[in-house]
Protein backbone atom coordinates (compact mmCIF):
# COMPACT_ATOMS: atom_id res chain seq x y z
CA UNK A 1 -53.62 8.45 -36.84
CA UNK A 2 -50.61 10.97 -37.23
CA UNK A 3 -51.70 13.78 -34.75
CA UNK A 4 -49.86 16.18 -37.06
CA UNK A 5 -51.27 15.30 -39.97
CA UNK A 6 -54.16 16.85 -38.86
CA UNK A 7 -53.40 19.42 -36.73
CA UNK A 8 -50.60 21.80 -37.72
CA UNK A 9 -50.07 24.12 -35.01
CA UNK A 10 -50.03 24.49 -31.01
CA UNK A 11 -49.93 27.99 -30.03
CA UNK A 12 -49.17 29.42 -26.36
CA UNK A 13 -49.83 32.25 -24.95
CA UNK A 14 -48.98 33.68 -21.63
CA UNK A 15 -51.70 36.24 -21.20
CA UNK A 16 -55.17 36.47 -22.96
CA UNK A 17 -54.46 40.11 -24.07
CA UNK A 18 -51.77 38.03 -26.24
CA UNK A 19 -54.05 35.87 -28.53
CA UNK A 20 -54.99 37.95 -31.54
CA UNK A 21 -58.25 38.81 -32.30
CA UNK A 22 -58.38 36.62 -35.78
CA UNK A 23 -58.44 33.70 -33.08
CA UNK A 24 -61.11 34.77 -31.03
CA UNK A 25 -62.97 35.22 -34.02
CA UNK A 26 -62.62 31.57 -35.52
CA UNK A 27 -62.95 29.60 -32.23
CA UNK A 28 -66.44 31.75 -31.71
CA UNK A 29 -66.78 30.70 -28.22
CA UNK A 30 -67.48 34.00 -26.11
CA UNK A 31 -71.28 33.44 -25.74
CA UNK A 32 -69.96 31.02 -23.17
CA UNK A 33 -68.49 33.63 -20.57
CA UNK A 34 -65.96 31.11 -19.41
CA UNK A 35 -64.43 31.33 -22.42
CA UNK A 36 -64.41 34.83 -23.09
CA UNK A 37 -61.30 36.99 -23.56
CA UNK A 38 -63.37 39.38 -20.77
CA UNK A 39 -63.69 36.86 -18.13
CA UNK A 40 -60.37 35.30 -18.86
CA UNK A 41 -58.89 38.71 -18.57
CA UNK A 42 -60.42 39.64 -14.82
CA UNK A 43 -59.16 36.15 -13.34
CA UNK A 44 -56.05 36.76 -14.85
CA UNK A 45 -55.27 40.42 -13.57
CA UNK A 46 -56.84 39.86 -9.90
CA UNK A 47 -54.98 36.51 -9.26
CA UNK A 48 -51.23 36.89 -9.81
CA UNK A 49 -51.01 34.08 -7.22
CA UNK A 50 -51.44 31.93 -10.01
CA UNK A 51 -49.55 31.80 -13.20
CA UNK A 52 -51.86 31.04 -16.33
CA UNK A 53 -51.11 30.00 -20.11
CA UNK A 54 -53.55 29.47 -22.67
CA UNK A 55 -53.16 27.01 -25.48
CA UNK A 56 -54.61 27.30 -28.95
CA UNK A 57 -54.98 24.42 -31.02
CA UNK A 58 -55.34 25.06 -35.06
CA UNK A 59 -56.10 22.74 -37.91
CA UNK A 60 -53.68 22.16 -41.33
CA UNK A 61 -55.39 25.25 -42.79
CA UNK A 62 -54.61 27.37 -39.91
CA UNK A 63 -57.80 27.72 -38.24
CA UNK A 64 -58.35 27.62 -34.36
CA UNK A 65 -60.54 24.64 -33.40
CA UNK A 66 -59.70 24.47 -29.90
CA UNK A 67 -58.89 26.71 -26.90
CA UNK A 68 -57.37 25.14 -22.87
CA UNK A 69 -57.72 27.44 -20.31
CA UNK A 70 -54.70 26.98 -17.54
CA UNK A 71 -53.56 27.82 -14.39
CA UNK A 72 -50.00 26.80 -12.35
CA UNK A 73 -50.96 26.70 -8.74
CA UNK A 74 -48.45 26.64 -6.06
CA UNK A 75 -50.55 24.65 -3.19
CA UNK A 76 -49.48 25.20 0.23
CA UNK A 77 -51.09 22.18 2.09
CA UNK A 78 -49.99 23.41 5.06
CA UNK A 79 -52.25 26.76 4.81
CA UNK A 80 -55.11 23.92 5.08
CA UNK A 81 -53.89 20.81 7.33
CA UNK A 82 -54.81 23.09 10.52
CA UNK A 83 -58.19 23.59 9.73
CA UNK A 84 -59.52 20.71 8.05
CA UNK A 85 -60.42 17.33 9.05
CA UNK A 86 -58.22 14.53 10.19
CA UNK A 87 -59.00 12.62 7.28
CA UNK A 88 -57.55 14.86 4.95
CA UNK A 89 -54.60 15.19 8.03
CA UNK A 90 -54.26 11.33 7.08
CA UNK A 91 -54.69 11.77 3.42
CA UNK A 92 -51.92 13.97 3.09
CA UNK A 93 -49.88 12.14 5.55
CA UNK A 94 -50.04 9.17 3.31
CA UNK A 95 -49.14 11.24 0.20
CA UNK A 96 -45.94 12.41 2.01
CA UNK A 97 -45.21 8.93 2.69
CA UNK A 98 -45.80 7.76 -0.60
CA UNK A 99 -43.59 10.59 -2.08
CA UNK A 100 -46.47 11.86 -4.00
CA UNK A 101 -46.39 15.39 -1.62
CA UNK A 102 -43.67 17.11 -1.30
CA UNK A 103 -42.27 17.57 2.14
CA UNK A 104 -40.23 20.70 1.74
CA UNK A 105 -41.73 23.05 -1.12
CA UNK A 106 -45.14 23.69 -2.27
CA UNK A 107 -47.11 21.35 -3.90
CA UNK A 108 -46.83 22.52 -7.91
CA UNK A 109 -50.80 21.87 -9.76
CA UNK A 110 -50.99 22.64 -13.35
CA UNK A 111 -54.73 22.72 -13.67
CA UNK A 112 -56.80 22.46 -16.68
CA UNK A 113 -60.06 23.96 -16.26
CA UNK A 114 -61.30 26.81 -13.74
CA UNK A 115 -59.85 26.69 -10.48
CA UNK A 116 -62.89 28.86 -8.93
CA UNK A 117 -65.70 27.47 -10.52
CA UNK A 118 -67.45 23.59 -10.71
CA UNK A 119 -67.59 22.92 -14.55
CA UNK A 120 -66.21 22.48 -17.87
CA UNK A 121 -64.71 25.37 -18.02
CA UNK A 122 -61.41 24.22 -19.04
CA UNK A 123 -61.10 23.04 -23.06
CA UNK A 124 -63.20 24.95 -25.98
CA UNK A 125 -63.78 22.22 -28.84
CA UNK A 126 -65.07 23.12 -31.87
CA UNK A 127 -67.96 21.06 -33.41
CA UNK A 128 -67.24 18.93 -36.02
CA UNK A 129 -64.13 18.22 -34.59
CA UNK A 130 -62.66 15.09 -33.44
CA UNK A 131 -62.24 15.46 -29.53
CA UNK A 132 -60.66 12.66 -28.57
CA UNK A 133 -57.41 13.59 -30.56
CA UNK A 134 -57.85 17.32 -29.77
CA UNK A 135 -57.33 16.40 -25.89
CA UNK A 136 -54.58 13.82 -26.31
CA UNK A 137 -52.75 17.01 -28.63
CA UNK A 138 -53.59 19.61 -25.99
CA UNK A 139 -52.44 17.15 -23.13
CA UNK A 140 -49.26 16.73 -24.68
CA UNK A 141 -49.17 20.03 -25.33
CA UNK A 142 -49.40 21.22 -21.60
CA UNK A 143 -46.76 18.78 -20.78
CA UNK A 144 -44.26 19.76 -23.39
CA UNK A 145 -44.80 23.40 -22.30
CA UNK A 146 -44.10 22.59 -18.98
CA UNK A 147 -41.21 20.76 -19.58
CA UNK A 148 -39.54 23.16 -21.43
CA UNK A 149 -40.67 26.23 -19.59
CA UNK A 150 -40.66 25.22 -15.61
CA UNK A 151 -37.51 23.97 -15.25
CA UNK A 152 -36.33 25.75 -11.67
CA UNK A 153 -39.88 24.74 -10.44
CA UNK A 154 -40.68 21.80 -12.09
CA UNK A 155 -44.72 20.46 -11.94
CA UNK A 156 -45.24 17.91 -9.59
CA UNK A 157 -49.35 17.21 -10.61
CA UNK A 158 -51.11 17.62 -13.95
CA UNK A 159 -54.85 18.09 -13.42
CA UNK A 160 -57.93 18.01 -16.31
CA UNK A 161 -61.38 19.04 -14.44
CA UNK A 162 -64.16 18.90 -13.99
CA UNK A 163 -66.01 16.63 -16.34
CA UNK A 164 -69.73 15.86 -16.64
CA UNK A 165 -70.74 11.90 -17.40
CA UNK A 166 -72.06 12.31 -20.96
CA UNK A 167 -68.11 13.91 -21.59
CA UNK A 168 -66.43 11.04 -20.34
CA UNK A 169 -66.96 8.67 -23.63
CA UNK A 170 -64.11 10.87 -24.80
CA UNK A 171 -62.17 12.71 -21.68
CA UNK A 172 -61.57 9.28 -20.77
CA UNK A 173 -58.98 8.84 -24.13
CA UNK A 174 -56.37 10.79 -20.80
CA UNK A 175 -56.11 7.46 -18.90
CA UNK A 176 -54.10 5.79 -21.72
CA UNK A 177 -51.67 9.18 -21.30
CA UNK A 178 -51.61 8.20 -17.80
CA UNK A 179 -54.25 10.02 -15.87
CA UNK A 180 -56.00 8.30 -13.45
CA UNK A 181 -59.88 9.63 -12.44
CA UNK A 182 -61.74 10.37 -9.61
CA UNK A 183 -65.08 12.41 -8.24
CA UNK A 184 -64.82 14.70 -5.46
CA UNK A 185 -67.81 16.57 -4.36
CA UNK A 186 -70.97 16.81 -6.70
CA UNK A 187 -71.91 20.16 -8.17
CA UNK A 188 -75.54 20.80 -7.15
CA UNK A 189 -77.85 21.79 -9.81
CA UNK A 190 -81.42 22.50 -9.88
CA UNK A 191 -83.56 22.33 -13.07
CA UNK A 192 -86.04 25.15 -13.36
CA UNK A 193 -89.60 24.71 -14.38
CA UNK A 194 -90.54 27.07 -17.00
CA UNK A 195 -93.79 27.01 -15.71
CA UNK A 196 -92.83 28.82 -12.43
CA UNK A 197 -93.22 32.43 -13.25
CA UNK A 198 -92.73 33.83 -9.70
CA UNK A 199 -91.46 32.46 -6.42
CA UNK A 200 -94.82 31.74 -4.86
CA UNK A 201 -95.10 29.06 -7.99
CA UNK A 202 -92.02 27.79 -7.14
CA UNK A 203 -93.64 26.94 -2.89
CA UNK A 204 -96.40 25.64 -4.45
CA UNK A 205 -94.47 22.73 -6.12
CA UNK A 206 -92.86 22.06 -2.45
CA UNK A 207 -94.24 19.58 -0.08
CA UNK A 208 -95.45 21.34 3.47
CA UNK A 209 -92.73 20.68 5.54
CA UNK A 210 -90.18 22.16 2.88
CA UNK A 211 -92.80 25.17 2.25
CA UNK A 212 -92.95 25.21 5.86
CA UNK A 213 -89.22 25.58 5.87
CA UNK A 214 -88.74 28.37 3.17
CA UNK A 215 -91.55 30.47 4.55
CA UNK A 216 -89.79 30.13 7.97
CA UNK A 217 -86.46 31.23 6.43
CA UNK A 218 -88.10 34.25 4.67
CA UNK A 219 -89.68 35.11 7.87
CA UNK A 220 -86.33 35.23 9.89
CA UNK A 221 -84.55 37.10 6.94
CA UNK A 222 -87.34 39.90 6.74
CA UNK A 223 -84.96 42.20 8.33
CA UNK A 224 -81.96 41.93 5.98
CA UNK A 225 -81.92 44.64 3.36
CA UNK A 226 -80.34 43.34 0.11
CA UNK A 227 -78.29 46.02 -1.77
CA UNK A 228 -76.38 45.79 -5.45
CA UNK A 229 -72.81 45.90 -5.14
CA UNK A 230 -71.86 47.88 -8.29
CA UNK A 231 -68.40 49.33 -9.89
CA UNK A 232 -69.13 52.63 -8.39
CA UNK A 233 -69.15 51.36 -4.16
CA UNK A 234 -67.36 48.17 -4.80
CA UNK A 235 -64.05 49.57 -3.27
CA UNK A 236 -66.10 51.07 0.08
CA UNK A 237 -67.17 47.36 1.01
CA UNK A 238 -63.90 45.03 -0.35
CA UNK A 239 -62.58 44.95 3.26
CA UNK A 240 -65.86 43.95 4.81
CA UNK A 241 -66.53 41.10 1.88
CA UNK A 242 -63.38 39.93 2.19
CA UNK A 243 -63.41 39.53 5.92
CA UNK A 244 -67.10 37.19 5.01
CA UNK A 245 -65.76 35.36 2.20
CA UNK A 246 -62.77 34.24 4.27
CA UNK A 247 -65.09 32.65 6.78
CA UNK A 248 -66.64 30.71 4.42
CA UNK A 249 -63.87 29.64 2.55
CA UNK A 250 -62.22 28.41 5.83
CA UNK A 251 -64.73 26.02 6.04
CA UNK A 252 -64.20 24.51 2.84
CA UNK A 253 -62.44 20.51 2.76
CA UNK A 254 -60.26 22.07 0.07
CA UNK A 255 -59.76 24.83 -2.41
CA UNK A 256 -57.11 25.07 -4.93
CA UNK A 257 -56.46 29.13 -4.35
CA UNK A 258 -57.76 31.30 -3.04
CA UNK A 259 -60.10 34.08 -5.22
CA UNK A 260 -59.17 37.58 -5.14
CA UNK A 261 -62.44 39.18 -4.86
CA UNK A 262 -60.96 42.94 -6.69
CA UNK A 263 -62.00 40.42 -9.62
CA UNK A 264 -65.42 41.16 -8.51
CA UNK A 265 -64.61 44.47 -10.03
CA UNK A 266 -63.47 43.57 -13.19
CA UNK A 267 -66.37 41.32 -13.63
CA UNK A 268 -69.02 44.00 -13.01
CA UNK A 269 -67.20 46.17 -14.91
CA UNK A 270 -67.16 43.99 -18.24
CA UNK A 271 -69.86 41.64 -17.86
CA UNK A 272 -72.63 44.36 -16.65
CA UNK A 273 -75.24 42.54 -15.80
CA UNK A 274 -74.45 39.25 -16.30
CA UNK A 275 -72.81 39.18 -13.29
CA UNK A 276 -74.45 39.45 -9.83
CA UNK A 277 -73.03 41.13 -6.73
CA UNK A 278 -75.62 41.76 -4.11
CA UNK A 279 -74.91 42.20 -0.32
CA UNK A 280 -77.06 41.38 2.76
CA UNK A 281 -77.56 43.93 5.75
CA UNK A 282 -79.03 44.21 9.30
CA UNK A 283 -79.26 48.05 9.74
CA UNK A 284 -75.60 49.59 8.52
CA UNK A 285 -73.88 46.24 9.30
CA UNK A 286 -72.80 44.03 5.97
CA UNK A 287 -73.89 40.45 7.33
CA UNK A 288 -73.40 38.78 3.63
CA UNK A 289 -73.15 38.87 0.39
CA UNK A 290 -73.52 36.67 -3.08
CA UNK A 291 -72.40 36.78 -6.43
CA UNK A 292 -72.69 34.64 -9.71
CA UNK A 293 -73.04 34.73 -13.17
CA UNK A 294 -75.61 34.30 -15.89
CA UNK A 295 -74.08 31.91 -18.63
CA UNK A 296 -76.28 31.72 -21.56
CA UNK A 297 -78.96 29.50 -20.08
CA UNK A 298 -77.65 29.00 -17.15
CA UNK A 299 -77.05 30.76 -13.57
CA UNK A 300 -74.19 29.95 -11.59
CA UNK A 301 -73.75 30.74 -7.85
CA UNK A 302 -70.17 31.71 -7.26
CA UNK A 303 -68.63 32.88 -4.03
CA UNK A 304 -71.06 33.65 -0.71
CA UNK A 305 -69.38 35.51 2.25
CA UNK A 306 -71.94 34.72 5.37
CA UNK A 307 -71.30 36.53 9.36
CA UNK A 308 -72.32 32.76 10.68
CA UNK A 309 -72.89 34.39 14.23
CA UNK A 310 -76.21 35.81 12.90
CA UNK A 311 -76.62 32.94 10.11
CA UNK A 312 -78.88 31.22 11.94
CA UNK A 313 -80.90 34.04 13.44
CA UNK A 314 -81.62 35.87 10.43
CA UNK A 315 -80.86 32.58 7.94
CA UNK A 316 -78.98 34.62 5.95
CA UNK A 317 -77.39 31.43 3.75
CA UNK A 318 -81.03 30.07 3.49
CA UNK A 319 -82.28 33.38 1.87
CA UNK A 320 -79.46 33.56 -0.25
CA UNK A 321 -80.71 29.99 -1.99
CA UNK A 322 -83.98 31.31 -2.16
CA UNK A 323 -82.71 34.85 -3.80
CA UNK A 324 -80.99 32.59 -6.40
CA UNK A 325 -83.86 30.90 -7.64
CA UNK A 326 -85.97 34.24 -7.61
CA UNK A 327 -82.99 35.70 -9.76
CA UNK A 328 -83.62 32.27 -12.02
CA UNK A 329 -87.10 32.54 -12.26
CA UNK A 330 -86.75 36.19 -13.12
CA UNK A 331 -84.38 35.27 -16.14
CA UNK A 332 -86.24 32.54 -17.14
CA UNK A 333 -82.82 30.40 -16.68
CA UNK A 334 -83.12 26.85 -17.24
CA UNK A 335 -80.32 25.26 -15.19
CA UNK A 336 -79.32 26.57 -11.63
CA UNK A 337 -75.98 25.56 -10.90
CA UNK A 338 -75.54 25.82 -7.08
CA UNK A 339 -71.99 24.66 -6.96
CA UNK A 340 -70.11 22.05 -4.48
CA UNK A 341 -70.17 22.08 -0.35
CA UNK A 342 -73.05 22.29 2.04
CA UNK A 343 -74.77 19.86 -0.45
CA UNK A 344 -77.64 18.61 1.82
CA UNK A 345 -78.95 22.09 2.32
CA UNK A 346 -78.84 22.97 -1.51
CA UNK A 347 -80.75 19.73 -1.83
CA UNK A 348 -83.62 20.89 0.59
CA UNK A 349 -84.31 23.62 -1.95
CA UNK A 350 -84.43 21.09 -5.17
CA UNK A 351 -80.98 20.68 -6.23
CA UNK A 352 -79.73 17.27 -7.03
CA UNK A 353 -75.92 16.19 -7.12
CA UNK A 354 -74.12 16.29 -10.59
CA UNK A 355 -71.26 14.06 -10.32
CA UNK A 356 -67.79 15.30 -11.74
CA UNK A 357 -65.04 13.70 -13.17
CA UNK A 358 -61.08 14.89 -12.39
CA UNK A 359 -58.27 13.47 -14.03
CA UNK A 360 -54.95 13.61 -12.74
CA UNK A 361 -51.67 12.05 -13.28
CA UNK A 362 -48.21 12.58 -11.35
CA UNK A 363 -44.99 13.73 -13.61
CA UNK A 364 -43.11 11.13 -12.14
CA UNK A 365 -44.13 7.67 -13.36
CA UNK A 366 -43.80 5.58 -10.34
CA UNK A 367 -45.05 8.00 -8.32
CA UNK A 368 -47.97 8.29 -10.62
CA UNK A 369 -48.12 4.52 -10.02
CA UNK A 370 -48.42 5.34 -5.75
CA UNK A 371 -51.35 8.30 -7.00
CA UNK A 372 -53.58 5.94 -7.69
CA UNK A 373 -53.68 4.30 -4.32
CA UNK A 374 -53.95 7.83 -2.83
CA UNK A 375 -56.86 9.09 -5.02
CA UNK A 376 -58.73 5.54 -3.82
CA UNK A 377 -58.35 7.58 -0.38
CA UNK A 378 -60.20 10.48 -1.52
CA UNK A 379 -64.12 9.64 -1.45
CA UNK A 380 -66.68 12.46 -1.78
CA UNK A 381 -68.52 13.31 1.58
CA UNK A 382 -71.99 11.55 1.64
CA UNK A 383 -74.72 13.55 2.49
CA UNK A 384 -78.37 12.88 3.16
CA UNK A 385 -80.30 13.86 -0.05
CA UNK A 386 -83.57 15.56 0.42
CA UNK A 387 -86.52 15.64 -1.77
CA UNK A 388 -88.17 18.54 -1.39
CA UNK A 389 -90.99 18.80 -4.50
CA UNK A 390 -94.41 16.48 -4.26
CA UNK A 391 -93.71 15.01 -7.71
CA UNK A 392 -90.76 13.92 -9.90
CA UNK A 393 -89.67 11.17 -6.94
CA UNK A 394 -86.66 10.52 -9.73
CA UNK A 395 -85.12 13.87 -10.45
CA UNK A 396 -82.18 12.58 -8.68
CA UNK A 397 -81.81 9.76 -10.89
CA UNK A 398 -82.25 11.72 -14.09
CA UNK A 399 -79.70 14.33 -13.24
CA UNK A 400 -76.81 11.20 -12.59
């Protein structure tokens, strides 16, 4: 089928505060925050690390159908070779050899989807509308941007993320443009019973030695005080969350950029209270803090900053699980999204792995041909999954 035939129009826009208002109107997509000319805006003010572009897709009467969220990411690789393992020392090692890394400049990402978040948070189709061509046109669409705008730092990766199975009927139409997929770590999601009305429902679904567990964790984190973080004392405690987020996200295998957390601001500021910001204390000392976001159904647990030299006295990362699913319970969500990394813990509390799909393709064709032997490299970390609840033995299979 002749792409333009049906589709008349690729639009791109630099900044959100750019797309006209008409457009917001006729994708109607802003119940899902992601794609919300609010949330766009905060990520886009607080990261200027990153350059973004959006691209809107119309049909041949001049109607948005479709909306691709972007991001050009400058990844220094050697920010993270000192700190991580020494197989991803020996994964990058063979992508220098194999011409796939660059040896002198950054690595140069365009990225598809939300660079801070696990999800599909990356295209907006309409219903009704044929998806498979809408991705091809917005693929080619990214890459004839690119080309035309990025000359003096040309793209080295193109990157689609991250996809859920039912999706990939129709996100895998990318591997005949060249994209090759792969899974990295799981998200970990727990499905809420609606008939858990408080937490104490919620321990009496666990088996003992979990209940054991959580009443043990609440017991150690009796003496942390939990305190909203709001718009008006935000800026008294950015240094101190900063200082905790950067010790978790030190940890991490790998992150594509690192999240300016003055965003937190932004997001309190237009989302209200679908955004959460509480902090963690032991007397006037800031030991932690949380944050995530109430998406329709759905809660999602964003960044955590943890002091891990009192983590395990006072268990602060254990309570902060718990505090999620209180905060789920409390807004009767149905799905708890929990997010990659420390995955066997998460599981201990109920959450079973969502595996997501990544495309990726190099600009270069025979170096796109050496990516796939890389990406063969890159295996998510196995973990031990635990099964906390005294029924459903197959939640973990039903959540595949």
């Amino acid at each position: 089928m002749d792409l333009n035939h049906k589709f008349s129009q690729i639009s791109v826009f630099n900044k959100v505060s750019e797309i006209p208002t008409i457009i917001w109107k006729e994708l109607d997509c802003s119940a899902n925050l992601y794609f919300s000319s609010k949330y766009l805006e905060a990520i886009e003010k607080h990261n200027s690390h990153f350059s973004f572009f959006y691209i809107v897709l119309k049909n041949k009467d001049e109607k948005a159908i479709a909306f691709a969220n972007i991001q050009i990411i400058n990844f220094h690789l050697e920010t993270i070779e000192k700190d991580t393992s020494n197989l991803f020392k020996k994964i990058t090692s063979i992508g220098r050899r194999l011409t796939i890394i660059p040896k002198e400049k950054p690595l140069t990402i365009i990225n598809c989807g939300n660079s801070f978040v696990s999800g599909e948070h990356g295209v907006f189709i309409k219903k009704g509308e044929n998806k498979r061509l809408i991705l091809r046109k917005i693929s080619k669409g990214i890459l004839h941007h690119t080309e035309k705008n990025n000359q003096e730092n040309p793209i080295d990766i193109f990157m689609m993320k991250d996809f859920m199975a039912e999706s990939l009927p129709i996100t895998n139409e990318l591997i005949s443009l060249g994209y090759y997929s792969f899974n990295i770590e799981p998200n970990m999601i727990l499905k809420m019973n609606p008939m858990w009305k408080n937490f104490e429902d919620y321990l009496a679904v666990l088996k003992t030695k979990f209940r054991v567990k959580a009443k043990k964790a609440m017991k150690l984190s009796n003496d942390l005080v939990t305190k909203e973080i709001s718009v008006l004392n935000f800026d008294e405690h950015l240094i101190k969350m900063t200082e905790l987020y950067k010790k978790v996200a030190s940890k991490a295998d790998f992150n594509l950029g690192e999240f300016k957390l003055q965003t937190y601001k932004s997001f309190k500021t237009k989302l209200g209270d679908s955004y959460i910001l509480k902090s963690y204390w032991i007397g006037d000392k800031m030991v932690g803090f949380m944050s995530g976001m109430i998406n329709r159904n759905h809660l999602d647990a964003h960044f955590v900053g943890i002091d891990y030299e009192l983590n395990k006295q006072y268990a602060i990362y254990q309570r902060m699980l718990y505090d999620y699913i209180k905060i789920a319970i409390n807004n009767k969500i149905e799905i708890l999204n929990f997010g990659r990394t420390a995955s066997e813990i998460k599981s201990s509390v109920g959450a079973v792995p969502q595996h997501l799909t990544v495309y990726i393709r190099h600009k270069k064709s025979i170096r796109n041909k050496f990516l796939k032997l890389f990406l063969l490299k890159i295996q998510p970390t196995d973990f031990k999954q635990k099964f906390p609840f005294k029924t459903d033995k197959k939640i973990h299979e039903d959540n595949r």
